[in-house]
Every structure is written in C-alpha cells, then in structure tokens.
Protein backbone atom coordinates (compact mmCIF):
# COMPACT_ATOMS: atom_id res chain seq x y z
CA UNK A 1 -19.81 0.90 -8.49
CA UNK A 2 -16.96 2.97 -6.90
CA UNK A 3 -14.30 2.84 -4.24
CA UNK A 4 -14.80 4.96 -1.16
CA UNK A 5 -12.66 5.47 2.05
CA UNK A 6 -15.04 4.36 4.88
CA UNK A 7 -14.60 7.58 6.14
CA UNK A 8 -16.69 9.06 3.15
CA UNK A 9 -19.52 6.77 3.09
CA UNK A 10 -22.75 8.15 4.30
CA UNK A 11 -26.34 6.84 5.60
CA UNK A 12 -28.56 6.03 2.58
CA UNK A 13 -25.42 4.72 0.19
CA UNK A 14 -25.94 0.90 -0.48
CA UNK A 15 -23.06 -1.80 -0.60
CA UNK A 16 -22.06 -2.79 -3.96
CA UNK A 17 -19.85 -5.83 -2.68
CA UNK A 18 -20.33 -7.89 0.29
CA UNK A 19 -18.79 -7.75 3.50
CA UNK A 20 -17.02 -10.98 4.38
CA UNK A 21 -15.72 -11.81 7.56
CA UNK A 22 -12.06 -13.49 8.06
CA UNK A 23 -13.79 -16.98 8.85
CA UNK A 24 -15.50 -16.57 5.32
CA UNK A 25 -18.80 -15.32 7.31
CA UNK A 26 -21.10 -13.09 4.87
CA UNK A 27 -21.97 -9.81 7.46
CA UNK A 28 -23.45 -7.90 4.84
CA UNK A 29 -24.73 -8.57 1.33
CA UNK A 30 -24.42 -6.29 -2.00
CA UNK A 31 -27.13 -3.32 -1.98
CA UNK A 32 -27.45 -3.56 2.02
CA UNK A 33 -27.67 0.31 2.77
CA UNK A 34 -25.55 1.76 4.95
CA UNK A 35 -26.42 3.39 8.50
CA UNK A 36 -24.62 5.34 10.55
CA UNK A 37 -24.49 2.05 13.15
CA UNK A 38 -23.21 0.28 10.16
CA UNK A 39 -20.87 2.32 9.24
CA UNK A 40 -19.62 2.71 12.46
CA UNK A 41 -19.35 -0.62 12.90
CA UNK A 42 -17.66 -1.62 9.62
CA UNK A 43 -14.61 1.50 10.69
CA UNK A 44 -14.18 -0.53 13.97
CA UNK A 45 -13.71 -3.81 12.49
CA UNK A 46 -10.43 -2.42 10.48
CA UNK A 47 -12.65 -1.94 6.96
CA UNK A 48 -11.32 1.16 5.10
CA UNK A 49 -12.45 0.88 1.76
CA UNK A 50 -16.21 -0.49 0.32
CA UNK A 51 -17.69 -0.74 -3.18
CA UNK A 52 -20.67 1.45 -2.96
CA UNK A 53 -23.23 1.59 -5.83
CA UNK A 54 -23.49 4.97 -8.17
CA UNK A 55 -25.16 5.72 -10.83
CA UNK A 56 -22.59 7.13 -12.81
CA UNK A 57 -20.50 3.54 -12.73
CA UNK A 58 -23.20 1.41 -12.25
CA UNK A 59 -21.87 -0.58 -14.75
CA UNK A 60 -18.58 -1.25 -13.57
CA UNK A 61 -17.74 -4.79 -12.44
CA UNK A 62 -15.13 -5.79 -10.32
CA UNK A 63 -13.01 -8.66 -11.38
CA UNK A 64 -11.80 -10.79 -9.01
CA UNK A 65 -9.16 -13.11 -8.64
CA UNK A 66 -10.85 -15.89 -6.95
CA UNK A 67 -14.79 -16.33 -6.25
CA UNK A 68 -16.03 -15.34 -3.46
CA UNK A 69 -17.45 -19.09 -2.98
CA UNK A 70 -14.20 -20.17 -3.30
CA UNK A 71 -12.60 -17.96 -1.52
CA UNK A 72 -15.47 -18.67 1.59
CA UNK A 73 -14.55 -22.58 1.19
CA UNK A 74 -10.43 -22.35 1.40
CA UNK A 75 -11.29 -20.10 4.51
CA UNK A 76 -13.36 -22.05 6.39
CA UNK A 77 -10.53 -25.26 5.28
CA UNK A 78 -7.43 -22.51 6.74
CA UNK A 79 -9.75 -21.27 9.55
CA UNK A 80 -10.59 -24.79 10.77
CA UNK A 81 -7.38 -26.00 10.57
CA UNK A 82 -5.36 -23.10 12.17
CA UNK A 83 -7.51 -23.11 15.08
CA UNK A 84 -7.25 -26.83 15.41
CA UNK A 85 -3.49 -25.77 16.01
CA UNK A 86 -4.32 -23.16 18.13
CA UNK A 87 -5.96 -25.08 20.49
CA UNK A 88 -3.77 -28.71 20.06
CA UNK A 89 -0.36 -29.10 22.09
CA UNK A 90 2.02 -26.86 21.65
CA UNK A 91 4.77 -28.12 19.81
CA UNK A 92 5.16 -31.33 21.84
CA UNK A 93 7.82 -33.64 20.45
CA UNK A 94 6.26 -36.49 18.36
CA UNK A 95 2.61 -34.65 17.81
CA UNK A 96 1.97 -33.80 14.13
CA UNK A 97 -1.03 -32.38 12.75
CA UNK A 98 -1.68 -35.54 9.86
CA UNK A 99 -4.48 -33.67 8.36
CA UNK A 100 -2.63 -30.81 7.12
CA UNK A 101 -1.24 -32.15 3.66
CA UNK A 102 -5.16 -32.87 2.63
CA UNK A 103 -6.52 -29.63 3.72
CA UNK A 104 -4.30 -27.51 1.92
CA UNK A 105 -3.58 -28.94 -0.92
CA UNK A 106 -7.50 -28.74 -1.63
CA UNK A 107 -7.14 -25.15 -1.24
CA UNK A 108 -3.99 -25.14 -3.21
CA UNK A 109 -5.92 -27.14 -6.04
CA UNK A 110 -9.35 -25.08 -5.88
CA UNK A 111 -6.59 -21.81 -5.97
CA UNK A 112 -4.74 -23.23 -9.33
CA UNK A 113 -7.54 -23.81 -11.37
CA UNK A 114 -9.50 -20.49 -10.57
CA UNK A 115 -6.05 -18.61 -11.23
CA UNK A 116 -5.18 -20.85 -14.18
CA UNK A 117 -8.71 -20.37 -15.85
CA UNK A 118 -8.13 -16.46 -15.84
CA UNK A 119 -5.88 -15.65 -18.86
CA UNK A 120 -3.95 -12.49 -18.51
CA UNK A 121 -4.70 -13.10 -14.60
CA UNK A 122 -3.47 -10.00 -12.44
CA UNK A 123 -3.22 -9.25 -8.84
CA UNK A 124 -5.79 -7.52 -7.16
CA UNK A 125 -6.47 -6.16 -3.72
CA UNK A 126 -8.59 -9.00 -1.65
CA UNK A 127 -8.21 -7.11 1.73
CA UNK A 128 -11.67 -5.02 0.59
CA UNK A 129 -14.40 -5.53 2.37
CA UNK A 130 -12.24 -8.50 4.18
CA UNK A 131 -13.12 -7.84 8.50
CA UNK A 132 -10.15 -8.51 10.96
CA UNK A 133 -7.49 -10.17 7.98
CA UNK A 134 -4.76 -10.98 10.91
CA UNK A 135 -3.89 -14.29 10.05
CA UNK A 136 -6.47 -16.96 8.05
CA UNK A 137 -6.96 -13.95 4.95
CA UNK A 138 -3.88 -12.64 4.74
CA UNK A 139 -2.23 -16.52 4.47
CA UNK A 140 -4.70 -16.82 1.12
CA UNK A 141 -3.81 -13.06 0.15
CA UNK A 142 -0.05 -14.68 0.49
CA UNK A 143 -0.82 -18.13 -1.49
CA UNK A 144 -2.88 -16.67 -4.17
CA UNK A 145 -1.04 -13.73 -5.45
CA UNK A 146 2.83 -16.21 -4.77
CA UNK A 147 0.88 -18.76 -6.92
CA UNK A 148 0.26 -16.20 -9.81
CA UNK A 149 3.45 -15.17 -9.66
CA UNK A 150 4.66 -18.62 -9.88
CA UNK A 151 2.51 -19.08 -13.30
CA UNK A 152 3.92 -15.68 -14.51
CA UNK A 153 7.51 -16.65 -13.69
CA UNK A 154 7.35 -19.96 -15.59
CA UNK A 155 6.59 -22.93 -12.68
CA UNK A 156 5.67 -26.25 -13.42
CA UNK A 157 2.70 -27.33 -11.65
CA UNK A 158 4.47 -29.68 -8.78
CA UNK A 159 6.79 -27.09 -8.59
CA UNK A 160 3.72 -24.11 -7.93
CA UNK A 161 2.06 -26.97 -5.68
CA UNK A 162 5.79 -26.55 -2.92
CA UNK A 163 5.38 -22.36 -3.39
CA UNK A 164 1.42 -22.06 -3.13
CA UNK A 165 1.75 -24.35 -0.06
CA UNK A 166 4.64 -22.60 1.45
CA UNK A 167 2.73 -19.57 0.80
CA UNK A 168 -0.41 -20.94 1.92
CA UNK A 169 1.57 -22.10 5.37
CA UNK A 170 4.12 -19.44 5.79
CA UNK A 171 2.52 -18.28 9.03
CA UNK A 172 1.22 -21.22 10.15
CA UNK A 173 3.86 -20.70 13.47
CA UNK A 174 1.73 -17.61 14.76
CA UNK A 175 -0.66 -20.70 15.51
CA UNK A 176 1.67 -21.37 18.16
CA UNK A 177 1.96 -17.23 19.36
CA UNK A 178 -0.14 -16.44 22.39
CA UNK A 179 -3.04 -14.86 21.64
CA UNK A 180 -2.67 -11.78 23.58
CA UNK A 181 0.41 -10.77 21.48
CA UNK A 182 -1.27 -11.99 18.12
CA UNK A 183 -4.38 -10.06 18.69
CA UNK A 184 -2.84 -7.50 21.04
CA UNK A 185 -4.69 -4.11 19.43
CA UNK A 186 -1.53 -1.82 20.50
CA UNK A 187 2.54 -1.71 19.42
CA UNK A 188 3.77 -4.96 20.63
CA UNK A 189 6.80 -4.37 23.36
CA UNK A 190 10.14 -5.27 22.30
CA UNK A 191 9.82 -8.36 24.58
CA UNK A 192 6.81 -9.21 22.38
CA UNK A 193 8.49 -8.28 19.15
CA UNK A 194 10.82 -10.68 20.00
CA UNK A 195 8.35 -13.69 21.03
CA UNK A 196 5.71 -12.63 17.39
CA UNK A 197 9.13 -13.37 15.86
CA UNK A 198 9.63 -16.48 16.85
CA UNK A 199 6.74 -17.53 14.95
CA UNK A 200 8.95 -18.25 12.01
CA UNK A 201 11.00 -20.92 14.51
CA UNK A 202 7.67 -22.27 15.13
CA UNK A 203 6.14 -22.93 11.71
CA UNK A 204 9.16 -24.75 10.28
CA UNK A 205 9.35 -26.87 13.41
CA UNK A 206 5.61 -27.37 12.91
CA UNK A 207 6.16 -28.37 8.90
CA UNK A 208 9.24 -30.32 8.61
CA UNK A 209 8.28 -33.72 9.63
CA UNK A 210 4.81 -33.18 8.60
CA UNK A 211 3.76 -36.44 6.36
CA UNK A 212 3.09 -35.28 2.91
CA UNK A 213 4.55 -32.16 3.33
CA UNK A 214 7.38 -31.54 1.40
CA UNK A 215 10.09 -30.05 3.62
CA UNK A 216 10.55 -27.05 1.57
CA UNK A 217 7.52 -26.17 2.56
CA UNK A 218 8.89 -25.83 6.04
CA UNK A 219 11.65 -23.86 5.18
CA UNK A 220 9.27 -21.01 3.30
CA UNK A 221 7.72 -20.90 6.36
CA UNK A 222 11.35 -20.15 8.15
CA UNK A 223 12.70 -17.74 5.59
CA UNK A 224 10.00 -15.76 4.21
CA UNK A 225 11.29 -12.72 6.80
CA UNK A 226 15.11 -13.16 5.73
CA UNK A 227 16.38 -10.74 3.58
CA UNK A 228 19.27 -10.17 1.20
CA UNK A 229 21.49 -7.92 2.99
CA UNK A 230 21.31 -10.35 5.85
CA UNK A 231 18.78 -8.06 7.88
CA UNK A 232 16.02 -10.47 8.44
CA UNK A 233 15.41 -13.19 10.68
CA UNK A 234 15.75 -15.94 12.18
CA UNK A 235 19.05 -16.00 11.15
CA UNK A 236 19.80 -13.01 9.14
CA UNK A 237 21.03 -15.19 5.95
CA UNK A 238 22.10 -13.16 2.67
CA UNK A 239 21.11 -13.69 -1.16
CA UNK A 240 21.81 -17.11 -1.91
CA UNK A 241 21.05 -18.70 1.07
CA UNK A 242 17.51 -17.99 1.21
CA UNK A 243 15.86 -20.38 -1.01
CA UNK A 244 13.87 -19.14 -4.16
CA UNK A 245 10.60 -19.51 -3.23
CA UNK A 246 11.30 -18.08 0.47
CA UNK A 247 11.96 -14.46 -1.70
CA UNK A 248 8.51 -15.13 -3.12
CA UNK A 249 6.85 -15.08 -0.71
CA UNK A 250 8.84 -12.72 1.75
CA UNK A 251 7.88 -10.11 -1.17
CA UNK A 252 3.86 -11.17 -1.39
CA UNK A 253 4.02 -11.28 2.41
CA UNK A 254 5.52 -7.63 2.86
CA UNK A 255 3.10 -6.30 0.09
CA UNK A 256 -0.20 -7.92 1.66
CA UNK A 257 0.96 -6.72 5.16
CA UNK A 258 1.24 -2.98 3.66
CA UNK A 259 -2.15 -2.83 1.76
CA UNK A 260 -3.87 -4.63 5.03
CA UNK A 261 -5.05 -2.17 7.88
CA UNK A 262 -3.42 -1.98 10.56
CA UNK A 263 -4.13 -0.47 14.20
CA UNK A 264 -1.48 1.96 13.76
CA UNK A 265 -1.77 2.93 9.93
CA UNK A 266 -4.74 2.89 7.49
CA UNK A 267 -3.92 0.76 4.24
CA UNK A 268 -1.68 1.25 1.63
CA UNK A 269 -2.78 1.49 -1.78
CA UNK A 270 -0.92 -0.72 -4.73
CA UNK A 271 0.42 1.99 -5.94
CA UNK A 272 2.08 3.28 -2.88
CA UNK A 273 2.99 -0.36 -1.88
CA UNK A 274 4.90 -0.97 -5.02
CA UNK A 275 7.14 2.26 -4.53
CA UNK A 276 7.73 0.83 -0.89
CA UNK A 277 8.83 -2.68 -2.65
CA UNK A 278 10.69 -0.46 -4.79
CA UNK A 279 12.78 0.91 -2.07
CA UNK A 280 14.19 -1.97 -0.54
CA UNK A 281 14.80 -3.57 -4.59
CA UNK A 282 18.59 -4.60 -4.00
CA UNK A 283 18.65 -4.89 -0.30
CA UNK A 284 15.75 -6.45 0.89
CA UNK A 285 14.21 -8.63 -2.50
CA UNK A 286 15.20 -9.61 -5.56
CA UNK A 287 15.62 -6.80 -8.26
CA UNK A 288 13.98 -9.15 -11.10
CA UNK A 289 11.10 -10.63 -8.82
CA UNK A 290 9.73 -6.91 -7.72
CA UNK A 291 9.66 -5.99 -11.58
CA UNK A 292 7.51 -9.03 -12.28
CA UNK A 293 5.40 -8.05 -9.47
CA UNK A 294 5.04 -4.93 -10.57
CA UNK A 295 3.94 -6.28 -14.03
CA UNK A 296 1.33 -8.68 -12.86
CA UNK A 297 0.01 -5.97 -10.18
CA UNK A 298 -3.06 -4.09 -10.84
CA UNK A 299 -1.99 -0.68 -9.31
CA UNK A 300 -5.06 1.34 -9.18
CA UNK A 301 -8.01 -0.96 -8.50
CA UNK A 302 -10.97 -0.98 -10.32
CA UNK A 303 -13.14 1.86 -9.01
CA UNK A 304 -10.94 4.03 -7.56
CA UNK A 305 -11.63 7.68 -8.31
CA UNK A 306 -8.44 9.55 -9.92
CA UNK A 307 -7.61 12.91 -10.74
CA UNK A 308 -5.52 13.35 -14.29
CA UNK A 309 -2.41 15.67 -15.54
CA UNK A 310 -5.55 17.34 -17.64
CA UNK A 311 -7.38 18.56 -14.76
CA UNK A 312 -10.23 16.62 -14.71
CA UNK A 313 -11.19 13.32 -12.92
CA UNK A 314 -13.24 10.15 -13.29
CA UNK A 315 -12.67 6.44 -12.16
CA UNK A 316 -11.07 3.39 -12.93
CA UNK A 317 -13.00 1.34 -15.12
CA UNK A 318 -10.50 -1.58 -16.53
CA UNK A 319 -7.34 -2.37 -16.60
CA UNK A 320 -4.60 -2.90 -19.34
CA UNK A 321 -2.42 -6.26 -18.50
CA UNK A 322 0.44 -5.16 -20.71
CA UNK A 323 0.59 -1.48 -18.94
CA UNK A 324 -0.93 -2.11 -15.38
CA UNK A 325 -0.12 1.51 -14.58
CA UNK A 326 -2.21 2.92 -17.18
CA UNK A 327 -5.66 1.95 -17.25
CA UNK A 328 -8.70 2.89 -18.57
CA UNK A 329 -10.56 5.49 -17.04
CA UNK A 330 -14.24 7.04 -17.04
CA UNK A 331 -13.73 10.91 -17.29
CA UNK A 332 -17.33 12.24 -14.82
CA UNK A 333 -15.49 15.95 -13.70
CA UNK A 334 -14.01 18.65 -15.37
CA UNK A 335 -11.53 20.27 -13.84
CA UNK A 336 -13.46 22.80 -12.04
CA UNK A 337 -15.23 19.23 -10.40
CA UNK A 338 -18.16 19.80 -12.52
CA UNK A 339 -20.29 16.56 -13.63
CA UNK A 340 -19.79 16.54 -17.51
CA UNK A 341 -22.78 16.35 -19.68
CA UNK A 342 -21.46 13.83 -21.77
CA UNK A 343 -18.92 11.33 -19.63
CA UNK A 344 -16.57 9.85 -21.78
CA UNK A 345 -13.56 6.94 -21.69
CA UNK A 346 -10.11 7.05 -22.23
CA UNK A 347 -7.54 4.04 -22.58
CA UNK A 348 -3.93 5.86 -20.78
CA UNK A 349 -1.94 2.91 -22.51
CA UNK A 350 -3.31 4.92 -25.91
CA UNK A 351 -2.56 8.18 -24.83
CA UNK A 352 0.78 8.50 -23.41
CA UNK A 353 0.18 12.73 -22.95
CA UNK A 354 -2.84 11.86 -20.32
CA UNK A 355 -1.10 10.66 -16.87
CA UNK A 356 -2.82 10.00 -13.23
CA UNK A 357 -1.58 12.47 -11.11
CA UNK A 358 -3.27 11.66 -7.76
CA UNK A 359 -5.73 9.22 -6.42
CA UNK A 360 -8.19 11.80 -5.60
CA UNK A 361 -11.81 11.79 -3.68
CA UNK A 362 -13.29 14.66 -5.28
CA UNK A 363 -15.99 14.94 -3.24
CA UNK A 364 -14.45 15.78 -0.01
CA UNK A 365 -10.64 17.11 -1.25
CA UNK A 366 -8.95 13.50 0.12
CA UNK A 367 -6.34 13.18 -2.10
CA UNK A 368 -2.81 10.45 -2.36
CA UNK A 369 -0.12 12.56 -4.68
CA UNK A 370 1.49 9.87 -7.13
C-alpha cells in the first residue's frame, strides 16, 4: 500500500487501512473502495492522507505503534471519561472526578506494554486515517509518543507512569472550555484565544487534589505551553522552572498539533515538523530533548512516495532505527516517471551518494522540497 493526499484519491481505489473515528468508531474498513461521496466525505471530516492499496507495494505493511484494538479501547476509556467532565460541574470547589486515577492508568498500562514489547520502537504518525483528532486522539498521540521518549531517555517505570499520565492528561482543562470555542471551525478571536488558554489553569486545578493522582501530574498539565525564554503561558516561566517532564510533553504536544489538520492549514509532514522543532531548539525546548526526538522519529512514513538526488522515484518501504532519515526505499520511476521493468530496493543508510530530495506525488506533480 501507499500514501496519498486525499486530494489524489479517485473513485475505484480501495482503502488499505481503516478509517477510525476520534471515539475509536471504525467508519470504514481496509479494501472499502472509494466513491466520490466517500471521498468527499472523508476531505470534510479533516482526513488528508489514506493508505490506498497498489499493486506495485502491495506488500508493504505499515507498522504501527499501538494496535488498532488497543488504540479503540484507551479511546473509548479517554472519550468516556472526558465527556463525563464535559458534562459534570464545572470546577466547583470540593467535586473531584474519583474515577480518573483507574481509567488512565489502564490506558497508561495497556500503552507501556505495547510500546515496551516493540524493540527499536519509533514514532510514527497516528493522525492517518484518525476523523476530527481535536482533543481525545491527539491526548493518546501526546501520551504515546512522551512515553517512548521516556523509555528512550532512560525512565524507570513509576517514573514513565507520572510522564505518560501527564501526557495522557495534559489537556484534560479544555474539558472545562466551552464548546463553541473548542470546536469553533474558524480563527478563534483574541477574546477566545485568551479563554482556550486558560485551559491550562483549568487542568491543573482539575488534577491536583485528584486521589491517586500524583500532583506532578497536575503541573504537566499547567506547563506543557511554557517555554524557555519565558514566552509561554500561564506564567511565562524560563528553563529551570518548568519541570522536566512539562518540556516533554510541551515538545510531543507542539509536534502532534503540527502534523494534525487543522481548519486553517493541511498537515505537516515529520519531516517538515522536525525542522519547525528545530527552529525554536534553544528558545522554545530543550536542545538535547529535540535531538532525541529526532532520533526516535520516523521522518518519512512508511508509504510515502519520494523523489531521489538520482532522478528517479519510488516509496518508502522500511525504516532504519539507527538513521531515521534514511530509509529504505522501492525505486518504481525513472527519472523521466517511467514504470521500471524491473523495480528494485535500496537501503539510503548504505548508500550515503543517494539522498531524498522531495516528497514527491508523481502522478499529479504535488511535490514538498526537503
């Protein structure tokens, strides 16, 4: 199977992943084919890129971080429990939400051993094929790829327990945003802005007399927007004064948000995401955290069709943990965009002289310079 933008898929091509809902819903299963109602359909509901099935890659699977079973289950736990929030008293002194510290630290468990089981382990897009990722996807985008991390930096497992659950709860505040601002399909107004930031006010004030929550769990929740220099909120705190795991996932957070569509922007892909990280290294996050992110991120996704420094182009058909930037790709087109007679692989972390050049969509001159 293959990547494609939505915008190139045609009648007649079938799925070659499912198409999950944000509530963990299956809307469409593997080899469903596509109409122009579906496709329609699947560009309204914020889905920009689909596995489709091709003969040339038909053999290509996917890896995945997480299964999709699990990754239906810890939905329907985040999905249940957010809206119980939702739709409880708003931060009324004395109420507390008991039922929290269970819930997620079931997710947090079914999380840890699906990572822990995957040696060599990498991050990997989970927004595809993911409808309407505002809030209950994006906080398991957030906890899974902090919690990798976490193993790759060396935590213990109560210590990956506090970050995957201050990942896994980071937003829990924009529970208590009104829905007309959280959903609200246009720019927000600065008045808005301003009320969508108070969500980080919210969570740790929802968190930190939680029972069997530890309170630094709260306080990822009320950092993870504060940056170095001081220019994030709440409080615009510098360096040392955010706490460790807050950086985390302020990072995973800002990355997830990038490659997620949005009403105003299509995507990003890792690649481009990673140079954006790259920008604020210094300023915004931690110089040594954004280089272990970029070593534990798989930049171009399985499937995505590339164009090389030789001309010709294929797809991505495996990755290389030690070099995540150069994997292994299927050569299909010569450089004229010919089909070759006689396809043929070729490992980049083995031949340094061969580089990606562009993500590139051959087939209808869509092309991302590197």
């Amino acid at each position: 199977m293959r990547l494609v933008p939505i915008v190139l898929c045609r009648p007649g091509m079938r799925l070659g992943k499912r198409i999950i809902s944000e509530e963990g819903i299956i809307l469409l299963g593997e080899h469903m084919e596509l109409t122009e109602k579906l496709i329609f359909r699947l560009r309204q509901s914020g889905i920009n890129f689909v596995y489709i099935e091709d003969s040339l890659t038909s053999d290509i699977v996917v890896p995945e971080l997480i299964s999709d079973e699990t990754r239906i289950r810890a939905l329907d736990k985040i999905r249940t429990t957010f809206k119980d929030m939702m739709n409880a008293p708003k931060l009324r002194s004395g109420v507390t939400y008991p039922y929290i510290a269970k819930q997620f630290k079931q997710v947090m468990t079914m999380v840890m051993d699906e990572i822990g089981s995957h040696k060599d382990a990498m991050i990997m897009l989970m927004n595809i094929g993911v409808v309407d990722s505002y809030l209950f996807q994006h906080s398991l985008n957030v906890c899974i790829y902090t919690t990798l991390l976490g193993m790759a930096h060396g935590y213990n497992q109560e210590e990956l327990m506090k970050l995957g659950m201050g990942a896994l709860l980071h937003d829990v505040g924009k529970t208590q945003v009104p829905a007309s601002i959280l959903l609200k399909p246009g720019a927000l107004t600065d008045e808005e802005f301003d009320e969508m930031k108070r969500h980080t006010d919210h969570g740790f004030y929802l968190l930190k007399d939680e029972p069997n929550i530890p309170l630094i769990v709260a306080h990822c929740a009320y950092q993870h927007h504060e940056r170095l220099d001081g220019s994030g909120y709440p409080r615009g705190i510098r360096g040392h004064e955010i706490h460790e795991y807050a950086k985390w996932i302020g990072l995973v957070d800002s990355y997830d948000a990038m490659t997620t569509s949005r009403v105003y922007r299509a995507p990003m892909l890792p690649h481009q995401a990673i140079e954006e990280l790259y920008v604020g290294t210094g300023t915004l996050y931690e110089q040594s955290m954004v280089q272990l992110f970029r070593d534990k991120v798989v930049i171009y996704p399985v499937g995505l069709t590339v164009q090389l420094n030789t001309g010709e182009s294929g797809v991505v058909v495996d990755t290389n943990s030690t070099f995540p930037h150069r994997p292994i790709i299927r050569v299909l087109y010569n450089e004229a965009g010919e089909i070759l007679a006689a396809p043929y692989e070729i490992d980049l972390s083995k031949h340094l002289s061969t580089m990606i050049i562009q993500v590139n969509f051959s087939d209808t001159g869509m092309t991302a310079k590197i």
